[in-house]
N, C-alpha and C. Protein backbone atom coordinates (compact mmCIF):
# COMPACT_ATOMS: atom_id res chain seq x y z
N UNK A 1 -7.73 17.74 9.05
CA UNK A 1 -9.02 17.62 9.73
C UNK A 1 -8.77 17.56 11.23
N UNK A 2 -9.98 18.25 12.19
CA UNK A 2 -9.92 18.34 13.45
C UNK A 2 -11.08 17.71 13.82
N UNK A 3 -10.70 16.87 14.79
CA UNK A 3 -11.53 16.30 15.95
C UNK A 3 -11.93 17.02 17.01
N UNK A 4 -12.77 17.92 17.20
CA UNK A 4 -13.22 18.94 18.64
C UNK A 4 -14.07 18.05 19.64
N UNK A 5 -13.21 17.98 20.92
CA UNK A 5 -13.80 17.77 22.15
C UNK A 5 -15.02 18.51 22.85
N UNK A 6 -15.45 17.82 23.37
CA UNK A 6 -16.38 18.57 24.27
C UNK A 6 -16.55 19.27 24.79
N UNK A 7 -15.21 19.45 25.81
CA UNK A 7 -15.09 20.52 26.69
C UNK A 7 -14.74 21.92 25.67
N UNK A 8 -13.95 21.68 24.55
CA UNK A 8 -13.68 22.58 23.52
C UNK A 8 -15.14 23.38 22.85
N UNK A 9 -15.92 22.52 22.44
CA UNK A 9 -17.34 23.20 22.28
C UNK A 9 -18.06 23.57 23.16
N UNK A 10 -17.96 23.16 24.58
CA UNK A 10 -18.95 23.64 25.34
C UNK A 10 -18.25 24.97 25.86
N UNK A 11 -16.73 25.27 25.88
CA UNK A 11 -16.48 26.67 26.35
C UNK A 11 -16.45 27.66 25.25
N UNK A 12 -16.61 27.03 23.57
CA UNK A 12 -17.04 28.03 22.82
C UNK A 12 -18.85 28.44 23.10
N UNK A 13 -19.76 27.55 23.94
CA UNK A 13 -21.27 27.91 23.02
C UNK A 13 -21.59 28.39 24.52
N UNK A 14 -19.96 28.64 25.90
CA UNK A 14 -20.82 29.21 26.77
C UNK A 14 -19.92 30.60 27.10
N UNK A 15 -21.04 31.60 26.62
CA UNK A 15 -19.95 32.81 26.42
C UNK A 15 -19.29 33.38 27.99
N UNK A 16 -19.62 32.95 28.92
CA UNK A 16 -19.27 33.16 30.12
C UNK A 16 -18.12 32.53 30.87
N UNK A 17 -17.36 31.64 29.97
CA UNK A 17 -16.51 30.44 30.64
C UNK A 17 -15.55 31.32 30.06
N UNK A 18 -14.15 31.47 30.91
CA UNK A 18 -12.90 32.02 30.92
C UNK A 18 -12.31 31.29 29.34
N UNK A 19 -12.83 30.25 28.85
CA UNK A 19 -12.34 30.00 28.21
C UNK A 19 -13.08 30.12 26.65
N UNK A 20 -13.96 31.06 27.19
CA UNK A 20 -14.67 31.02 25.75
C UNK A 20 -14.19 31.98 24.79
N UNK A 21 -13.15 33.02 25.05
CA UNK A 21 -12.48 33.56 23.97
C UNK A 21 -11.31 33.04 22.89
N UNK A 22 -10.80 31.65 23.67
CA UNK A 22 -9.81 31.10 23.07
C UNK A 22 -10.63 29.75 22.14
N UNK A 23 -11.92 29.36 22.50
CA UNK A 23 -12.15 28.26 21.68
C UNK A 23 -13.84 28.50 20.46
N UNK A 24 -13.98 29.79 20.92
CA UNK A 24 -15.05 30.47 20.21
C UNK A 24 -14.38 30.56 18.64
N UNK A 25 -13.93 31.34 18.82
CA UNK A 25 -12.94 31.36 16.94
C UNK A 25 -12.54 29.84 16.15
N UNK A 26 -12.48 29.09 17.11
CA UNK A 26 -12.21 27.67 15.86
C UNK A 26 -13.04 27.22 15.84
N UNK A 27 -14.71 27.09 16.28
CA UNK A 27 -15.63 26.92 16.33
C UNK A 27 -16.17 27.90 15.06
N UNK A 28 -16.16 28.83 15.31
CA UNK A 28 -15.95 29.97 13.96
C UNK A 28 -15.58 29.57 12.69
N UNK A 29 -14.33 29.24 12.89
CA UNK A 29 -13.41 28.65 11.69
C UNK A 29 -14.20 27.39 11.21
N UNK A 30 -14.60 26.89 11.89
CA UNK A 30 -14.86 25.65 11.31
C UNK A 30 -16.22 25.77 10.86
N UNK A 31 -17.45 26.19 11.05
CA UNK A 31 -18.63 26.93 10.99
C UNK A 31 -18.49 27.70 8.89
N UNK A 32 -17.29 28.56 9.57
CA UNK A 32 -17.02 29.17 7.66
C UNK A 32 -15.98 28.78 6.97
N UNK A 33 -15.85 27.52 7.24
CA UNK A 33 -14.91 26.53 6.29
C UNK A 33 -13.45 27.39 6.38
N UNK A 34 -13.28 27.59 7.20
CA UNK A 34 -11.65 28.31 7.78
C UNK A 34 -10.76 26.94 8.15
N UNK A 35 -11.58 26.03 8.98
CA UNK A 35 -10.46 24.60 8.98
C UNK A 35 -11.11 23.70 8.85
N UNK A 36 -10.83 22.69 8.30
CA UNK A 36 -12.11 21.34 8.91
C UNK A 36 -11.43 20.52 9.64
N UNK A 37 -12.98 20.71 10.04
CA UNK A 37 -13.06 20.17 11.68
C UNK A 37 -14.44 18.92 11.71
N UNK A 38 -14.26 18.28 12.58
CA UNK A 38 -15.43 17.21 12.92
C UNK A 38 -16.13 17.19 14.23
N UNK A 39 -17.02 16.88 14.51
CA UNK A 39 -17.79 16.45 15.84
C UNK A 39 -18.21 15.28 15.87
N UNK A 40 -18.04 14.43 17.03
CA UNK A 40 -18.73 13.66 16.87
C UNK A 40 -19.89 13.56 17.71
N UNK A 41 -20.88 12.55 17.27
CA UNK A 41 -22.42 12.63 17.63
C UNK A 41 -22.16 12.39 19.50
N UNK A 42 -21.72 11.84 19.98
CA UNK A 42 -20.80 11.67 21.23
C UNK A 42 -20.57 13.30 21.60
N UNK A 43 -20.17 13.70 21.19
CA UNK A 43 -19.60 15.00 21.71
C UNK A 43 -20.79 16.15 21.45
N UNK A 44 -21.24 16.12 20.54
CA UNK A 44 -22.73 17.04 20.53
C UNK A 44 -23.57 16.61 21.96
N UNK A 45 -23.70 15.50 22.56
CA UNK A 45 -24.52 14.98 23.64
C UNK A 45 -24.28 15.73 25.05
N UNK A 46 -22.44 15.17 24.88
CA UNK A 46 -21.79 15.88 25.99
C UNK A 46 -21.87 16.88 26.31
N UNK A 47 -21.59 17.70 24.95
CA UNK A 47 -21.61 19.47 25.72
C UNK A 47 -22.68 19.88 25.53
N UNK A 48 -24.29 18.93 24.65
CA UNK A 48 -25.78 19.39 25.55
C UNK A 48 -25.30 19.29 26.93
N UNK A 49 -25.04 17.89 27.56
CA UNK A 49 -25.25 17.98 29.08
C UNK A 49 -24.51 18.64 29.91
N UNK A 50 -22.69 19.01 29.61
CA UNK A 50 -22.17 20.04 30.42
C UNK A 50 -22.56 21.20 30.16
N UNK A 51 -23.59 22.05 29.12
CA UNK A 51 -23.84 23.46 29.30
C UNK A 51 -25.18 23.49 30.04
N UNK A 52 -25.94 22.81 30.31
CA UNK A 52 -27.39 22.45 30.68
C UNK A 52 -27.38 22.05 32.23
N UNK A 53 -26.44 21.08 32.67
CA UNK A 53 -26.52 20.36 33.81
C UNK A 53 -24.78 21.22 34.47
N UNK A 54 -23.52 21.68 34.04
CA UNK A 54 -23.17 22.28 34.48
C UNK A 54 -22.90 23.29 34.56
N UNK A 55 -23.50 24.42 33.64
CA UNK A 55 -23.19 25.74 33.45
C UNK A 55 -24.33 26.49 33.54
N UNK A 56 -25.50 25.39 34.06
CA UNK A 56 -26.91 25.71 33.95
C UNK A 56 -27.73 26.90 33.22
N UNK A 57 -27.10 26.69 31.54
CA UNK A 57 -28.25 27.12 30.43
C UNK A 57 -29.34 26.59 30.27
N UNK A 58 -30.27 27.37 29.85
CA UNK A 58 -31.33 26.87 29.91
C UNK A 58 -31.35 25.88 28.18
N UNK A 59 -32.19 24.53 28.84
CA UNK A 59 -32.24 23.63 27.88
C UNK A 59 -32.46 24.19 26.87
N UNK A 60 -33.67 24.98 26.77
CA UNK A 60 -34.04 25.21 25.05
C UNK A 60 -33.02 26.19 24.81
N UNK A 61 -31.92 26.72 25.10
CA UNK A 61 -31.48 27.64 24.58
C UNK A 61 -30.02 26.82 23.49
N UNK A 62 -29.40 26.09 24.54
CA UNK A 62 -28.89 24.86 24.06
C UNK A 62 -29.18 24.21 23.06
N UNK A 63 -30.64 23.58 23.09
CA UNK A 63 -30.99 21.99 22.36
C UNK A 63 -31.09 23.57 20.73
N UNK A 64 -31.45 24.98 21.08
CA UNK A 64 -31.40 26.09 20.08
C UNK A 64 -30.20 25.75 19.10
N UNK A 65 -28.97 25.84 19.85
CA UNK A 65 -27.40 25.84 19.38
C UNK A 65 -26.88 24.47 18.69
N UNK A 66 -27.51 23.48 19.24
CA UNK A 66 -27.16 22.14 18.64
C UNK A 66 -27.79 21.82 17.74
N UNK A 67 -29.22 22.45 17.68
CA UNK A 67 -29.79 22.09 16.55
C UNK A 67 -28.85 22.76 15.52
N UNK A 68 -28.87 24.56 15.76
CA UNK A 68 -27.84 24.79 14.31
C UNK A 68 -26.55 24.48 13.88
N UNK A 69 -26.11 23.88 14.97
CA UNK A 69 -24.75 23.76 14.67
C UNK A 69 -25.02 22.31 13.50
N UNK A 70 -26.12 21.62 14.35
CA UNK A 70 -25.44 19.82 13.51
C UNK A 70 -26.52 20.50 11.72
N UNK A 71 -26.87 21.30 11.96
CA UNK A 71 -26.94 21.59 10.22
C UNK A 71 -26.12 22.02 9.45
N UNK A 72 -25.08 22.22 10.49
CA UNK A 72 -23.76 23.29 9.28
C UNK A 72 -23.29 21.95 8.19
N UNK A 73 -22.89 22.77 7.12
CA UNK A 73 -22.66 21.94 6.08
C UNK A 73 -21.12 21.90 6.26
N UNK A 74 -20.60 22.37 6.29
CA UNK A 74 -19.18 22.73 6.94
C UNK A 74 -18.42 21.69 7.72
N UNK A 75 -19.14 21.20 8.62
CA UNK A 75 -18.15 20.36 9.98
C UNK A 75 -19.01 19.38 9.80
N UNK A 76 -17.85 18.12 9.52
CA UNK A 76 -18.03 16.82 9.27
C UNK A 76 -18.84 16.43 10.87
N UNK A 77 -20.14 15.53 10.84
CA UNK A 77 -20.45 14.98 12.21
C UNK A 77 -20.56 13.58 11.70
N UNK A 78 -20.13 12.57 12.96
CA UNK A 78 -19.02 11.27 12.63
C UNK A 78 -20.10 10.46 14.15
N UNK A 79 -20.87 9.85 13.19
CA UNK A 79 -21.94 8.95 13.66
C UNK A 79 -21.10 8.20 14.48
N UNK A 80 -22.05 7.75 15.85
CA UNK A 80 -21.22 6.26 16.54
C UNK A 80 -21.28 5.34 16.08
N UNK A 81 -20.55 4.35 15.49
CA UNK A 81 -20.68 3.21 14.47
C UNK A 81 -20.05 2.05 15.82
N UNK A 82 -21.07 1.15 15.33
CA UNK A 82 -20.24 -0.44 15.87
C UNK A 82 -18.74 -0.75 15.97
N UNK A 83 -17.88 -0.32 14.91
CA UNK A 83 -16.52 -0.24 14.95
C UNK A 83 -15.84 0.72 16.01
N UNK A 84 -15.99 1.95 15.97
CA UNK A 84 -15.92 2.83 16.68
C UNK A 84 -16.29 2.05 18.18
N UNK A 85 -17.37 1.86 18.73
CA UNK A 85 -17.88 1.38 19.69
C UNK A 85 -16.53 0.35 20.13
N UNK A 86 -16.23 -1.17 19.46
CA UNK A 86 -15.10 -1.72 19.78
C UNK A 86 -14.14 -1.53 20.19
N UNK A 87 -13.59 -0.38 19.33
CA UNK A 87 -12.39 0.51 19.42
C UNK A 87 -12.34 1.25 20.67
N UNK A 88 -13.26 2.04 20.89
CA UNK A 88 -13.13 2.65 21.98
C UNK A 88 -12.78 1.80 23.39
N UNK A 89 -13.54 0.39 23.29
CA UNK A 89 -13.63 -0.25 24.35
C UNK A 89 -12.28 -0.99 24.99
N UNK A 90 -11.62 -1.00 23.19
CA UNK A 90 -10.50 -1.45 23.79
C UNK A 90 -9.36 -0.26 23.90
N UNK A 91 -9.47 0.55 23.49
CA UNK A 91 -8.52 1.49 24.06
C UNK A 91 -9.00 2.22 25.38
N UNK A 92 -10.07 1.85 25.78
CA UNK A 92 -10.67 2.28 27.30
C UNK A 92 -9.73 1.30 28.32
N UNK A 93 -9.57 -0.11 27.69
CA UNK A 93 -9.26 -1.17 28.69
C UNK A 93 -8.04 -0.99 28.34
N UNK A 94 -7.18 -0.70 27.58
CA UNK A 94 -5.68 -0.77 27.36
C UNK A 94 -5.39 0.53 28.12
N UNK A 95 -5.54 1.83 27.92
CA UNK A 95 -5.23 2.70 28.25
C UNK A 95 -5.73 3.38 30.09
N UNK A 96 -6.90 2.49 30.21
CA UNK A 96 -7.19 2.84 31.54
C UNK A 96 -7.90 4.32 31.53
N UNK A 97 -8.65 4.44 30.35
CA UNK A 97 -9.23 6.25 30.67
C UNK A 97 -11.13 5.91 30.77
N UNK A 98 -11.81 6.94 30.49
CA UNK A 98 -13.20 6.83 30.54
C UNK A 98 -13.58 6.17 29.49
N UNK A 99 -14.71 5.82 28.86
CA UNK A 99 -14.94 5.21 27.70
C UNK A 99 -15.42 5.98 26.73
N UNK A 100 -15.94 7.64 27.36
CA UNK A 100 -15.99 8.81 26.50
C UNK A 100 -15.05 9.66 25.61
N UNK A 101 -13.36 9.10 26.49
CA UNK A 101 -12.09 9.64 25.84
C UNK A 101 -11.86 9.07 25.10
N UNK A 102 -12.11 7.43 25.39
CA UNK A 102 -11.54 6.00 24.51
C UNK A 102 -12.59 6.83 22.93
N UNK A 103 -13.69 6.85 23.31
CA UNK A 103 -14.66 7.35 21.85
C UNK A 103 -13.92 8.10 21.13
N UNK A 104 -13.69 9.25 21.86
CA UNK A 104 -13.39 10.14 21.03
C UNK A 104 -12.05 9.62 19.79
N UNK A 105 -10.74 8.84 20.99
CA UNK A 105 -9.57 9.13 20.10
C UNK A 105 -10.14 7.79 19.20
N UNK A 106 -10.97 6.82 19.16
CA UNK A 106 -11.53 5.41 18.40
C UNK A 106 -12.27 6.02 17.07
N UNK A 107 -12.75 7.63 17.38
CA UNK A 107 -13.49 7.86 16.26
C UNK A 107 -12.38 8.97 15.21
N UNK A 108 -11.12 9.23 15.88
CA UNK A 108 -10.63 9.81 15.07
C UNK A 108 -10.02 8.62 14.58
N UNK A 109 -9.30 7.98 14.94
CA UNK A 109 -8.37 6.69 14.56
C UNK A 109 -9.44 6.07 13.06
N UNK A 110 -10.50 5.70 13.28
CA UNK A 110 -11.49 5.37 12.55
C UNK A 110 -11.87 6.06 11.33
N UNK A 111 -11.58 7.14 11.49
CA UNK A 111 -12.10 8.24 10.38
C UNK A 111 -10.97 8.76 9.81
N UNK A 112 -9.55 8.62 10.42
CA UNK A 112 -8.47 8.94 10.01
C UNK A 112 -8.48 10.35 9.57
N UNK A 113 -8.78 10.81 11.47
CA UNK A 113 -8.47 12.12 11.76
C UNK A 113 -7.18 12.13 12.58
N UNK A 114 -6.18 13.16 12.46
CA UNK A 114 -5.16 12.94 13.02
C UNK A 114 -4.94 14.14 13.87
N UNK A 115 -5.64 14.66 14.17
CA UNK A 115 -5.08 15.90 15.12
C UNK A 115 -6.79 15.56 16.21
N UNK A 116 -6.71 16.17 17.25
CA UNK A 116 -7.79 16.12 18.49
C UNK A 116 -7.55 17.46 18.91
N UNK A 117 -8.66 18.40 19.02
CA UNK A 117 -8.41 19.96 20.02
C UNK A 117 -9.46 19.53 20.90
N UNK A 118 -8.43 19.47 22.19
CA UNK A 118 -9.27 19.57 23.58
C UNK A 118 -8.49 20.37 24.69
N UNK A 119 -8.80 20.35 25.81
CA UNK A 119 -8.17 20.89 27.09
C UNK A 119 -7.95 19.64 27.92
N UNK A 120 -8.34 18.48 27.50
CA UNK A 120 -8.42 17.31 28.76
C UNK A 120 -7.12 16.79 28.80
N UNK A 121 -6.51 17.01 29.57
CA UNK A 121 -5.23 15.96 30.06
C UNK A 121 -4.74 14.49 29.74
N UNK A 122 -6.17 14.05 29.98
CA UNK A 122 -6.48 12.47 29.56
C UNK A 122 -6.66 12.27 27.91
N UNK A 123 -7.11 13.19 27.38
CA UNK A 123 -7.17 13.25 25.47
C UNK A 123 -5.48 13.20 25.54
N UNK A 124 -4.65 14.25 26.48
CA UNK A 124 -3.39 14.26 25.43
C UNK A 124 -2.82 13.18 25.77
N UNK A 125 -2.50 12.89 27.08
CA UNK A 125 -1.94 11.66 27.13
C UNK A 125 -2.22 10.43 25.88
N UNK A 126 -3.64 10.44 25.68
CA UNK A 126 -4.03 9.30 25.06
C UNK A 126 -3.39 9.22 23.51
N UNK A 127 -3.26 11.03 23.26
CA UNK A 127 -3.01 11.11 21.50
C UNK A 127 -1.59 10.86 21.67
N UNK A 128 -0.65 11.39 22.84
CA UNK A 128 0.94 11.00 22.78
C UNK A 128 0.79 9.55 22.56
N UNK A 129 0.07 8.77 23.27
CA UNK A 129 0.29 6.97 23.47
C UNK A 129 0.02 6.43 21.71
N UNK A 130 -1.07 7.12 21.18
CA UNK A 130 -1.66 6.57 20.22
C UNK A 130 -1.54 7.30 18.99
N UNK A 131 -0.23 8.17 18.63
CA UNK A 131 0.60 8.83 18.04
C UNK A 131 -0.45 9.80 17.26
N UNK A 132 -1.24 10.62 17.39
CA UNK A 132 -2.06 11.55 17.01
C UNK A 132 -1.78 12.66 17.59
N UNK A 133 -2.06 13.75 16.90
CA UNK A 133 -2.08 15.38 17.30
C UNK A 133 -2.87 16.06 18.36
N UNK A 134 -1.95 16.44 19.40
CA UNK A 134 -3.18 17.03 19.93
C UNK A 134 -2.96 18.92 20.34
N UNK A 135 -3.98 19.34 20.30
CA UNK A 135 -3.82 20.83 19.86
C UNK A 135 -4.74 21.37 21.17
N UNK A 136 -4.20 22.01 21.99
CA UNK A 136 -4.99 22.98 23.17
C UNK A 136 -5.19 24.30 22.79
N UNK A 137 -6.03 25.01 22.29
CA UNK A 137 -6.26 26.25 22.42
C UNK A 137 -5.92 27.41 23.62
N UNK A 138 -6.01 26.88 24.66
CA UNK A 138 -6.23 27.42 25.38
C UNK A 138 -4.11 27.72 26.28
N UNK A 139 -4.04 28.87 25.86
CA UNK A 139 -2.77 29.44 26.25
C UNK A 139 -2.48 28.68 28.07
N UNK A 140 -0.91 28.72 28.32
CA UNK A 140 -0.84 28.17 29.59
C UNK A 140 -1.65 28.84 30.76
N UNK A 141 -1.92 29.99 30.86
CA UNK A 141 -1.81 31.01 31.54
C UNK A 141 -3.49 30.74 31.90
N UNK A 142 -4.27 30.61 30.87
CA UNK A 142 -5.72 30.55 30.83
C UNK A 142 -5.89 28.85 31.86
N UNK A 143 -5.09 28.02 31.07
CA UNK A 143 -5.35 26.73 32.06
C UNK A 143 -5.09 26.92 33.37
N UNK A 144 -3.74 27.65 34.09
CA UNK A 144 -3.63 27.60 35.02
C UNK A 144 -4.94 28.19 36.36
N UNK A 145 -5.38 29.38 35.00
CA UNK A 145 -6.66 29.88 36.06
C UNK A 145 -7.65 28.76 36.31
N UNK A 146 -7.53 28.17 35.56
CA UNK A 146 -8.98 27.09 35.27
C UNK A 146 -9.02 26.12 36.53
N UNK A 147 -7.78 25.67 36.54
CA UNK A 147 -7.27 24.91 38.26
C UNK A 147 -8.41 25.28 39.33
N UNK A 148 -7.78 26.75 39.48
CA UNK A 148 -8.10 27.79 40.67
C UNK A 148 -9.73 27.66 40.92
């Protein structure tokens, strides 16, 4: 099972981002039961607001995509629970990251997901510290443009 980040879904659902050819297909995969994969309700929010507020799609076209996506029967979506919530808080304060990263790796830890696909720096660090998988799609070559 996969844990997909935010930034991972929002450069699959925005076909214009350099990176939407490398994270469109596991979005795919996971859509026709090719891998399972999870979202969490946290991360559906996020990449409403980074495709809306930074890639400036238009809302309804978005709130369009999230609606179908959270119907797929396919990809587990992993409610914010009170536990989760804890968890995160304290791996926010142990680890020193946002409390959106702390979520994420609190809800795989929680659900006993062991792999995370993101691009964030701060996810991998966190999965090396907190002995979980972490998987970048996105070839070196593609990140380096992303810098620029």
């Amino acid at each position: 099972m996969r844990l997909i980040d935010a930034d991972i879904l929002s450069y699959a659902l925005f076909e214009k981002h350099n990176a939407h050819p490398y994270c469109w297909p596991i979005l795919l995969d996971a859509l026709h039961g090719r891998i399972r994969a999870a979202l969490t309700s946290i991360t559906l929010l996020e990449s409403y607001n980074s495709l809306v507020y930074d890639y400036l799609v238009a809302s309804k076209e978005v709130a369009h995509k999230m609606y179908g996506l959270s119907q797929s029967r396919r990809i587990l979506f992993i409610p914010t629970t009170g536990e989760a919530v804890r968890k995160a808080i304290e791996i926010a304060e142990k680890h020193h990251v946002r409390s959106f990263d702390a979520n994420l790796v609190a809800s795989a830890e929680v659900n006993n997901i062991s792999i995370i696909v993101s691009n964030d720096r701060h996810i991998e660090r966190l999965c090396r510290e907190r002995n979980l998988i972490f998987e970048n799609p996105l070839p070196k070559n593609a990140r380096e443009r992303m810098k620029t």
